[in-house]
C-alpha atoms as a PDB file:
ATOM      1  CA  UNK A   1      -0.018  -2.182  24.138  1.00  0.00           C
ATOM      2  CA  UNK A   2       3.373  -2.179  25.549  1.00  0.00           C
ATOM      3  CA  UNK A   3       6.585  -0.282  23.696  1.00  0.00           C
ATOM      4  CA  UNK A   4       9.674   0.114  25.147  1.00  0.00           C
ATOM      5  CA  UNK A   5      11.120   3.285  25.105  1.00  0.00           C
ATOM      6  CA  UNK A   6      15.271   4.423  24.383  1.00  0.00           C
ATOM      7  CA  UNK A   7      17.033   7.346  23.757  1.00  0.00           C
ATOM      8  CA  UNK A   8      20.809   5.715  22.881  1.00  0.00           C
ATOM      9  CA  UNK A   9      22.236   3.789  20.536  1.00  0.00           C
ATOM     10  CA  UNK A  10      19.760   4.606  18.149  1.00  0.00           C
ATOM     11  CA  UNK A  11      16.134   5.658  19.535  1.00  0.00           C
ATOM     12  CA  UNK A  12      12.784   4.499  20.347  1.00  0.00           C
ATOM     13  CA  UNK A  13       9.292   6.345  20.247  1.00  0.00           C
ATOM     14  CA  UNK A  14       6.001   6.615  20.735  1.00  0.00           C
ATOM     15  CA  UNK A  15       3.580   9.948  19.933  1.00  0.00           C
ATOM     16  CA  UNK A  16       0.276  10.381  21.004  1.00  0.00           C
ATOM     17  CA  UNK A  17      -2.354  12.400  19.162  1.00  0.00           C
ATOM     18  CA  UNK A  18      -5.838  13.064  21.410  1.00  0.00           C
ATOM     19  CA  UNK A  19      -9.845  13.482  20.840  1.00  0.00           C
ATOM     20  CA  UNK A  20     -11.400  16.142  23.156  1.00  0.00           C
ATOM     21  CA  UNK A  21     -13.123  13.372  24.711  1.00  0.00           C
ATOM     22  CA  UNK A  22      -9.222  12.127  26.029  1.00  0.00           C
ATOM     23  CA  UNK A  23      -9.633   8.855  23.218  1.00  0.00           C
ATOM     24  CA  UNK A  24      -6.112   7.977  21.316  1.00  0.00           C
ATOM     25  CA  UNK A  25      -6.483   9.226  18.288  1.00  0.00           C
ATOM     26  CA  UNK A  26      -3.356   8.751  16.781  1.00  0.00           C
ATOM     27  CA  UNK A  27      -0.649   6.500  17.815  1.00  0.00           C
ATOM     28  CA  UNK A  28       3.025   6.527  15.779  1.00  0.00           C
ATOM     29  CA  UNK A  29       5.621   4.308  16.646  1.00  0.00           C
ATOM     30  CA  UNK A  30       9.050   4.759  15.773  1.00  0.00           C
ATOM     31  CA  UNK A  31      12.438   2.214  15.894  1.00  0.00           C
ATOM     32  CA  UNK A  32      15.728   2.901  14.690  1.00  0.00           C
ATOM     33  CA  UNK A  33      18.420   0.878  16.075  1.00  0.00           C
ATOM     34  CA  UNK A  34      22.066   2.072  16.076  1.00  0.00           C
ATOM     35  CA  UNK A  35      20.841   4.622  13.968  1.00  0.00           C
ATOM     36  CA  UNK A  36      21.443   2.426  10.512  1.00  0.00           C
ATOM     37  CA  UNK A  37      19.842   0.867   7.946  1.00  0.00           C
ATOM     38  CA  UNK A  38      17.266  -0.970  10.285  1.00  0.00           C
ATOM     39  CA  UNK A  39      13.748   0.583  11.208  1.00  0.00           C
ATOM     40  CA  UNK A  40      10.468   0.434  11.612  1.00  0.00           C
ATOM     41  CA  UNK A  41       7.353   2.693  12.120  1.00  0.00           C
ATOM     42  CA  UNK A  42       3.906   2.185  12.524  1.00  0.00           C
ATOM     43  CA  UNK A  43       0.873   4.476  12.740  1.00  0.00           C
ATOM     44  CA  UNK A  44      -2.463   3.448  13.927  1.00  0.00           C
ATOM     45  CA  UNK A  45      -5.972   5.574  13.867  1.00  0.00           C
ATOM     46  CA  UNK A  46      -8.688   5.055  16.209  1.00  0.00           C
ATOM     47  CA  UNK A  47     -12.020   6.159  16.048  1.00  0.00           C
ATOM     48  CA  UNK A  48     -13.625   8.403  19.143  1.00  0.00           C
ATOM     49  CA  UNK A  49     -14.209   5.249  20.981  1.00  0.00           C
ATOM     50  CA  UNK A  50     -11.089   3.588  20.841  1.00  0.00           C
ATOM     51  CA  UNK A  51     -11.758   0.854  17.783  1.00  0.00           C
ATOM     52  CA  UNK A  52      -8.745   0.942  15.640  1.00  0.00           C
ATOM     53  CA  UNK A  53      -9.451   1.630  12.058  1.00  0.00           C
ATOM     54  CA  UNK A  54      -6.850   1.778  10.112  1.00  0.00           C
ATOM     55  CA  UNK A  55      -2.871   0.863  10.839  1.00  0.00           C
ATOM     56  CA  UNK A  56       0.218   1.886   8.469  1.00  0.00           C
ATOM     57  CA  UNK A  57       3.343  -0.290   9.079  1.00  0.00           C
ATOM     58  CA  UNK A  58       6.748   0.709   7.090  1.00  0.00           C
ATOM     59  CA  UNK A  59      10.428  -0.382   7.579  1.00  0.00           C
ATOM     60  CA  UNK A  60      13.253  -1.214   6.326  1.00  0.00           C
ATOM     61  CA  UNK A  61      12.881  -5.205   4.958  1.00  0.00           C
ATOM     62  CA  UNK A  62       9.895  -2.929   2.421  1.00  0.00           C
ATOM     63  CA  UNK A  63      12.679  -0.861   0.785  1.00  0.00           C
ATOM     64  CA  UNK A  64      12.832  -1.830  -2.487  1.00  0.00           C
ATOM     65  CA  UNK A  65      16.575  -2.212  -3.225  1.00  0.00           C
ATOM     66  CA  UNK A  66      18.657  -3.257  -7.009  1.00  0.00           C
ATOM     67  CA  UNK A  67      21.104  -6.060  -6.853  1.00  0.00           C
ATOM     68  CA  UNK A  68      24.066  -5.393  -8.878  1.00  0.00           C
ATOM     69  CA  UNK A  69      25.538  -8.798 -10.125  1.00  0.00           C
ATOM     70  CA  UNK A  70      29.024  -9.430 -11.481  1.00  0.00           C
END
């Protein structure tokens, strides 16, 4: 997998979480452009041999929002 990484305008991340064995366990990914309304993060869980197992993806087109109409 390949993320790119940023610390301006806005920020970019990725955070590892380890087995003892040295496996990924946890992998969050984080993207907030400019800092505004736009982001994204996704977590993925991998079992002790590397299969993924589950994967939680959230940003900001999932918000639910209200439309006020005149």
């Amino acid at each position: 997998m390949q993320y790119n990484l940023r610390r301006y305008a806005g920020h970019s991340s990725a955070w590892t979480e380890y087995y003892r064995n040295g496996q990924v366990r946890k992998l969050e990914l984080s993207n907030a452009p400019d800092t505004g309304i736009q982001y994204y993060r996704e977590t993925i869980f991998f079992d002790q041999n590397g299969k993924e197992m589950r994967r939680f993806k959230q940003s900001n087109e999932d918000r639910v929002t209200t439309q006020t109409m005149f």
